[in-house]
C-alpha atoms as a PDB file:
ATOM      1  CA  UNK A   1      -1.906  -7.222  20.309  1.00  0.00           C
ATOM      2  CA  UNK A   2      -3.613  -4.522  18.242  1.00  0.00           C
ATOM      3  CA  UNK A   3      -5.516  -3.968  15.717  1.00  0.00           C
ATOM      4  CA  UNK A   4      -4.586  -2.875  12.660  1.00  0.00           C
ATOM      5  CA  UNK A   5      -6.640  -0.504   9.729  1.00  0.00           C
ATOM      6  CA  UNK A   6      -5.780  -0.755   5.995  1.00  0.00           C
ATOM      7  CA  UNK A   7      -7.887   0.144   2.897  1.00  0.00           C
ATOM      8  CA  UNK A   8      -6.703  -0.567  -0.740  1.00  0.00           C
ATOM      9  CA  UNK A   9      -8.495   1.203  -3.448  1.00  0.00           C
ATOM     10  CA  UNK A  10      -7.906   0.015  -6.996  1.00  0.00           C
ATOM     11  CA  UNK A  11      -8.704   2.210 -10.096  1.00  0.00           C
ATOM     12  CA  UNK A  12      -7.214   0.575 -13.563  1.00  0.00           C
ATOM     13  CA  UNK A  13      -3.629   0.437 -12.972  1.00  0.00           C
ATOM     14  CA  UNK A  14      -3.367   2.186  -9.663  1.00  0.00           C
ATOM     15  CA  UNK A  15      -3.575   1.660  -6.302  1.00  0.00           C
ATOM     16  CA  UNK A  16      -3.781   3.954  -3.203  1.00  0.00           C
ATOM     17  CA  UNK A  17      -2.940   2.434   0.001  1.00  0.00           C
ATOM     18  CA  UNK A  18      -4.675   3.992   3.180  1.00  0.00           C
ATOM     19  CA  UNK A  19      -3.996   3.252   7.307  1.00  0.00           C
ATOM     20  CA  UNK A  20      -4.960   5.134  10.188  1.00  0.00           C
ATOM     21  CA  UNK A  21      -2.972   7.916   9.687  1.00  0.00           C
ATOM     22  CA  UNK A  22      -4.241   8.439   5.807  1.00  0.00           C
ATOM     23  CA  UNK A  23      -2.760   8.250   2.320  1.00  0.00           C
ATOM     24  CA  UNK A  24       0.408   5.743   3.329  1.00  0.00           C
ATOM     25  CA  UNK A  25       1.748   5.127  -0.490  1.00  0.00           C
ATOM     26  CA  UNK A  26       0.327   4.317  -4.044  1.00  0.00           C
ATOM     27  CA  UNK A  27       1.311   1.968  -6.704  1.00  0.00           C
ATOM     28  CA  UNK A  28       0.958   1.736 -10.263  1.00  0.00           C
ATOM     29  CA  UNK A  29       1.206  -2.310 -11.643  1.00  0.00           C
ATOM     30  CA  UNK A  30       1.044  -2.811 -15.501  1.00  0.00           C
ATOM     31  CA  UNK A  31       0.793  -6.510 -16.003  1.00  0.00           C
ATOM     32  CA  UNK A  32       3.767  -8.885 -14.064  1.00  0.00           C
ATOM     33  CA  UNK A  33       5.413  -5.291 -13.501  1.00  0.00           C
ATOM     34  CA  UNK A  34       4.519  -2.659 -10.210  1.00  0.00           C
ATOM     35  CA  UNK A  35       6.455   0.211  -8.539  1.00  0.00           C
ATOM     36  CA  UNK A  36       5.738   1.233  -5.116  1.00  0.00           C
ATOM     37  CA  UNK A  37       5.564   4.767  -3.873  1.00  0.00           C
ATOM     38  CA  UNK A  38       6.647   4.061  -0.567  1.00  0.00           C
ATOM     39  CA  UNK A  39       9.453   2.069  -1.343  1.00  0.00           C
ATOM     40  CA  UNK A  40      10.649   3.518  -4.886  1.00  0.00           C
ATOM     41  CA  UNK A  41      11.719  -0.382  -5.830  1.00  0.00           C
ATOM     42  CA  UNK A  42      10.209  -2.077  -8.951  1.00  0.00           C
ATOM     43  CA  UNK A  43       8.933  -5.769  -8.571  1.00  0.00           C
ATOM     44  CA  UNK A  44       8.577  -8.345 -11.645  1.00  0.00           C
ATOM     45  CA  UNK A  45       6.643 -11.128 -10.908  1.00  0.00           C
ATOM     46  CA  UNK A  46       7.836 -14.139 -12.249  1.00  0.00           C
ATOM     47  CA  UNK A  47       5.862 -17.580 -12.778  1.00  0.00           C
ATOM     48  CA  UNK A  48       4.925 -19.854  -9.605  1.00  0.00           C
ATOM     49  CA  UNK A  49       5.634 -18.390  -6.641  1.00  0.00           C
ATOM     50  CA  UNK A  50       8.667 -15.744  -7.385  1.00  0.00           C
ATOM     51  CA  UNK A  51       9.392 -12.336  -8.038  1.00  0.00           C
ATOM     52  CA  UNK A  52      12.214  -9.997  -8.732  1.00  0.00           C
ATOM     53  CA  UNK A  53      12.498  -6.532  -6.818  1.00  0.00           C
ATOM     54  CA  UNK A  54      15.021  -4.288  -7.696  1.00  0.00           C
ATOM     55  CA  UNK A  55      17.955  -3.506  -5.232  1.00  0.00           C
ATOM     56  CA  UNK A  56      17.525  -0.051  -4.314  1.00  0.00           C
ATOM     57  CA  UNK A  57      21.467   0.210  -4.167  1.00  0.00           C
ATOM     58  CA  UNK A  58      22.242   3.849  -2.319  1.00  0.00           C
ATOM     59  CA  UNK A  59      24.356   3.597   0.659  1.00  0.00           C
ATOM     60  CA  UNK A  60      27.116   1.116   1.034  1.00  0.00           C
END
């Protein structure tokens, strides 16, 4: 077992996402909506415990 690093820093809307190795994605969230760098998916979150991401489709 290892340990691991991670750093958020938040700035309005934005967020940069940092690990060991540096700069490992950003994210912009405006209210129940967010997109993620790293993954390129958008994510609604709905009320309670639930959320939408969007299927990135691409190979079948």
């Amino acid at each position: 077992m290892s340990l691991l690093f991670r750093k958020t820093w938040k700035l309005g809307p934005l967020r940069w996402n940092f690990t060991q190795g540096g700069l490992s994605s950003w994210s912009l969230k405006i209210g129940r909506w967010s997109w993620n760098s790293r993954t390129r998916a958008h994510r609604v979150d709905l009320p309670g415990p639930w959320s939408w991401k969007q299927d990135k489709g691409g190979k079948h």
